[in-house]
Protein backbone atom coordinates (compact mmCIF):
# COMPACT_ATOMS: atom_id res chain seq x y z
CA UNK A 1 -11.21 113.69 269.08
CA UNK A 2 -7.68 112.06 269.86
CA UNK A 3 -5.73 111.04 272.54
CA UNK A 4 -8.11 112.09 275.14
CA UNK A 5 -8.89 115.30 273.74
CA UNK A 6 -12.46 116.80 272.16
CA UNK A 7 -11.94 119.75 269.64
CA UNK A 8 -14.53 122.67 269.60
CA UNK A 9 -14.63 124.77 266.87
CA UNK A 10 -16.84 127.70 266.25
CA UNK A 11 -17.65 127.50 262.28
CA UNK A 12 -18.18 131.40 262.33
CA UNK A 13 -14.46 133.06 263.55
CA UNK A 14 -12.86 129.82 263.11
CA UNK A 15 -12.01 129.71 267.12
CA UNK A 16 -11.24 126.14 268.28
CA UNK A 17 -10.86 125.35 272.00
CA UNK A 18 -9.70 121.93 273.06
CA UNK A 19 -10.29 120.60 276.44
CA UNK A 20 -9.03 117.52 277.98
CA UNK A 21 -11.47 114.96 278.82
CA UNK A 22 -9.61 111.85 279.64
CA UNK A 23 -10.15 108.46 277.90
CA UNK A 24 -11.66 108.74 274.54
CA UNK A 25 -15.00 108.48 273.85
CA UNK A 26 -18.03 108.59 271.67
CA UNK A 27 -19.85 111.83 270.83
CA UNK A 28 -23.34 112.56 270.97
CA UNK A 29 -24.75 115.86 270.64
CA UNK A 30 -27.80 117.14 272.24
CA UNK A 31 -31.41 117.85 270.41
CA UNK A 32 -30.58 121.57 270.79
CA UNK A 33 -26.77 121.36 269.86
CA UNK A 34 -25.67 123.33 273.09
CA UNK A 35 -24.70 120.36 275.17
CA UNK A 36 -22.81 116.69 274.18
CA UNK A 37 -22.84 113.52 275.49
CA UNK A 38 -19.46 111.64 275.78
CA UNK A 39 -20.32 107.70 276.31
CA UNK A 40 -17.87 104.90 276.46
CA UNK A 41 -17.35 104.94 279.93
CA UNK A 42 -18.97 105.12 283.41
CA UNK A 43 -21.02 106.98 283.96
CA UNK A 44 -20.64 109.22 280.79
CA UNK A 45 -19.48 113.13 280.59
CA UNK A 46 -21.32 115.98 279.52
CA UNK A 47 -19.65 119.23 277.62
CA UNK A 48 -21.42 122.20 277.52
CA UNK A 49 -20.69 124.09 274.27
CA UNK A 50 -20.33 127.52 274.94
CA UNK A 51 -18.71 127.45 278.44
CA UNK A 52 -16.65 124.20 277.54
CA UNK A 53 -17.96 122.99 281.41
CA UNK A 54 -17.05 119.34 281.67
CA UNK A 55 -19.03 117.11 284.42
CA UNK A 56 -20.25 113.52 285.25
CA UNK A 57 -23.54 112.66 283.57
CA UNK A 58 -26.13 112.10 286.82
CA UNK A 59 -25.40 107.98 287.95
CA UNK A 60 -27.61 105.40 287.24
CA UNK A 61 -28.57 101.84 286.26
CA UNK A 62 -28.49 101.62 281.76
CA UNK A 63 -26.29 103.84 278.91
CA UNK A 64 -27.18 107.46 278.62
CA UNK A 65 -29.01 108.76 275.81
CA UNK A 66 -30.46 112.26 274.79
CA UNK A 67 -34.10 111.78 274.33
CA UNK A 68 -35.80 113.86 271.85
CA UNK A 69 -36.54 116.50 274.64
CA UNK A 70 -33.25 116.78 275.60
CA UNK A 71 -33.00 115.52 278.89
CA UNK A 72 -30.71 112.47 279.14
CA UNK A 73 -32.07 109.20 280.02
CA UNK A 74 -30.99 105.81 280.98
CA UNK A 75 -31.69 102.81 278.81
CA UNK A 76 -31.53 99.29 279.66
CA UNK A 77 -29.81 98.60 276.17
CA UNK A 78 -26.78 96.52 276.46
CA UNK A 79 -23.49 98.97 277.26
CA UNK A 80 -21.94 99.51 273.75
CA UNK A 81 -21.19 101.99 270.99
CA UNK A 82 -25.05 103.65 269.75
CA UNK A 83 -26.34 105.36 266.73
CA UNK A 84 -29.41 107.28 267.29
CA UNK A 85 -32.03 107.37 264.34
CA UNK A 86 -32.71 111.12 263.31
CA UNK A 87 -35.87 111.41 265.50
CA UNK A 88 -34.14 110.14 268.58
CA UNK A 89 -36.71 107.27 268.71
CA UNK A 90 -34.64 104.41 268.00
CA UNK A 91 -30.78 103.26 268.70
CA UNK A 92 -28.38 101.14 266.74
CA UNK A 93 -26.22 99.11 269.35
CA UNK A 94 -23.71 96.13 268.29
CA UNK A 95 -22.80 93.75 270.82
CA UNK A 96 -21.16 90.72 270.11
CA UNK A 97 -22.66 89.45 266.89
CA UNK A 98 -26.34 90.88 268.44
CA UNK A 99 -27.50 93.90 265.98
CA UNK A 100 -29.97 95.18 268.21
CA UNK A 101 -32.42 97.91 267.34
CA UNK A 102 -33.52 99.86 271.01
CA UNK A 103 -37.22 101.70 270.97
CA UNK A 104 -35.68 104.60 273.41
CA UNK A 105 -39.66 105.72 274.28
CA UNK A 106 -40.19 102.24 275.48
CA UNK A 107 -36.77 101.59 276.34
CA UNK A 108 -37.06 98.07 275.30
CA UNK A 109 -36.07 96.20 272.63
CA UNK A 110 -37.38 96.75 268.94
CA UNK A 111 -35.54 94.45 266.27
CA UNK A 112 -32.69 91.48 267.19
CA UNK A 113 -30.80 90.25 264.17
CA UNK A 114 -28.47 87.36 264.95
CA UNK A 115 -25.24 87.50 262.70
CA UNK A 116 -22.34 84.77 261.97
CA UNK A 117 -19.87 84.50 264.37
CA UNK A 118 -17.36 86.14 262.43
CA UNK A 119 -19.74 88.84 260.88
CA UNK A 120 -18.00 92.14 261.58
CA UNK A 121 -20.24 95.52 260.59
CA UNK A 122 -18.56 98.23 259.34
CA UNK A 123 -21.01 100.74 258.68
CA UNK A 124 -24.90 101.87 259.67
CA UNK A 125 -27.27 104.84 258.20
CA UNK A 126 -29.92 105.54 259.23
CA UNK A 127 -33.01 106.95 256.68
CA UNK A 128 -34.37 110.42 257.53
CA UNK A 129 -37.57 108.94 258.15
CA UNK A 130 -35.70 106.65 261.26
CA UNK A 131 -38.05 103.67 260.18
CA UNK A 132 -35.17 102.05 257.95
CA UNK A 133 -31.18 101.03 258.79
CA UNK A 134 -28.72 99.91 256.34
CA UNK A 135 -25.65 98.29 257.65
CA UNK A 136 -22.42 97.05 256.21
CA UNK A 137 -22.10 93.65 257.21
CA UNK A 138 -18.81 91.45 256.01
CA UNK A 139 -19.46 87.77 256.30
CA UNK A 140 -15.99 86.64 256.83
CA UNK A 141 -16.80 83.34 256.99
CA UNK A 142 -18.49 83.10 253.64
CA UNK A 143 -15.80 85.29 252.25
CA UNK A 144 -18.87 88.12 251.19
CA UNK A 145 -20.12 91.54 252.15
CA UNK A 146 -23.56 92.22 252.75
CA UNK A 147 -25.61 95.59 252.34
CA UNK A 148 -28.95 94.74 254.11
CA UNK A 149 -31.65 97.52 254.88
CA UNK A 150 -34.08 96.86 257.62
CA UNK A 151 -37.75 98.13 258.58
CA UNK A 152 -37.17 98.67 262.16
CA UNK A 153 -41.37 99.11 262.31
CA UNK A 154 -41.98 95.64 260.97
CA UNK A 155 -38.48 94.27 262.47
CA UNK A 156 -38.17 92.41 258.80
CA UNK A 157 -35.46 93.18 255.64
CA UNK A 158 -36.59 94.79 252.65
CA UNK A 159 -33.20 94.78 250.94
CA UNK A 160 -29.85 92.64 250.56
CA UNK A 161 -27.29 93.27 248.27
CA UNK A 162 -23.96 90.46 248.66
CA UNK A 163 -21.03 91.12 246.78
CA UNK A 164 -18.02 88.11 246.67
CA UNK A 165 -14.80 88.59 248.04
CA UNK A 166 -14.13 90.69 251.68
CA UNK A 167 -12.07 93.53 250.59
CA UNK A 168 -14.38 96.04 252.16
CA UNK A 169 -14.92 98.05 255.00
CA UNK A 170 -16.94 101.18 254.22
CA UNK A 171 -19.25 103.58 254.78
CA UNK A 172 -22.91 104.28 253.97
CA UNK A 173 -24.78 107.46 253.82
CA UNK A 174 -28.08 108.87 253.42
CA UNK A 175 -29.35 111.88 251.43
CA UNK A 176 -32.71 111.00 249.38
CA UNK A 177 -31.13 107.83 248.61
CA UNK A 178 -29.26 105.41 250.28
CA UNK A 179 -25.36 105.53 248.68
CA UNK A 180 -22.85 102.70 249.60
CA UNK A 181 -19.15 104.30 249.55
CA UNK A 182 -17.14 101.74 249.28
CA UNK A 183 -16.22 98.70 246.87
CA UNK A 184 -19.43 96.39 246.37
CA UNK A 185 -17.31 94.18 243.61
CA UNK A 186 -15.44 96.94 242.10
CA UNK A 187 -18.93 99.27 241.79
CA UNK A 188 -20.36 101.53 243.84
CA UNK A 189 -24.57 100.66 244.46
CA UNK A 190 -27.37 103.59 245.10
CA UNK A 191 -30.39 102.13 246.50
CA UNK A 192 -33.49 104.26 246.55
CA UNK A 193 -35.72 105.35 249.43
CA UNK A 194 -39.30 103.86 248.88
């Protein structure tokens, strides 16, 4: 998406349709893939695959989010960029230097972490399992970058890996294991799924 505009394409014939949908925005697709969510402003947009129908997400009071049903919800989560976990249970949210984990079934609150001032994150995963999130957290003022996995259950870390020097922003993905693309010190660490 760029400028505005959201690109469809259809992986079978190779067909892409573009349609104009103002500002840009963040993309969130629906449980069943026919539908997606575009967040970043009020009160959201919703795209419907096939037809490439564009209208306002119904008004209300919180951010919209798919639930695992695939109706969209409201949550009271503060208004910010999300990352759902894989079982639409939880949601990532940054605000400020607040990395907040959001329960969406409860819609409250699950897991606060408090970072620096100058702490910038770069980079979330989430496990298949949507109990643990890594992020990529550089700690400008102690001139470090952090890998740090959390148990979003117990709200507690189970692993930290710092690196000197802040020469990376990067990204982190899951498969069986959690891998860290990026420069951790000139290496590139694997941690492993308990």
């Amino acid at each position: 998406m760029r400028e505005g505009w959201l690109k469809l394409a259809h992986l079978t014939d190779g067909s892409v349709r573009s349609l104009y949908i103002g500002p840009p925005a963040r993309v969130h697709w629906s449980p069943d893939g026919k539908r997606i969510l575009l967040t970043g402003y009020k009160p959201g947009k919703i795209v419907t695959v096939g037809s490439g129908s564009i209208e306002e997400a119904a008004r209300g009071d919180g951010v919209p989010f798919w639930a695992a049903t695939g109706e969209l919800v409201r949550l009271a989560m503060p208004d910010g960029f999300y990352t759902p976990s894989p079982d639409l249970r939880y949601a990532f949210s940054m605000t400020g230097n607040h990395l907040t984990v959001w329960d969406t079934r409860a819609n409250r609150e699950a897991m606060k972490v408090l970072l620096s001032s100058l702490a910038q994150v770069s980079s979330v995963a989430w496990l298949p399992d949507s109990r643990h999130l890594a992020a990529m957290i550089d700690e400008v003022e102690k001139g470090e970058g952090i890998v740090e996995v959390w148990d979003v259950v117990a709200a507690r870390p189970t692993e930290r890996w710092t690196a000197s020097g802040r020469s990376w922003s990067g990204s982190l993905m899951w498969r069986d294991k959690l891998t860290v693309l990026q420069d951790l010190g000139g290496a590139v660490r694997i941690w492993r799924a308990p």
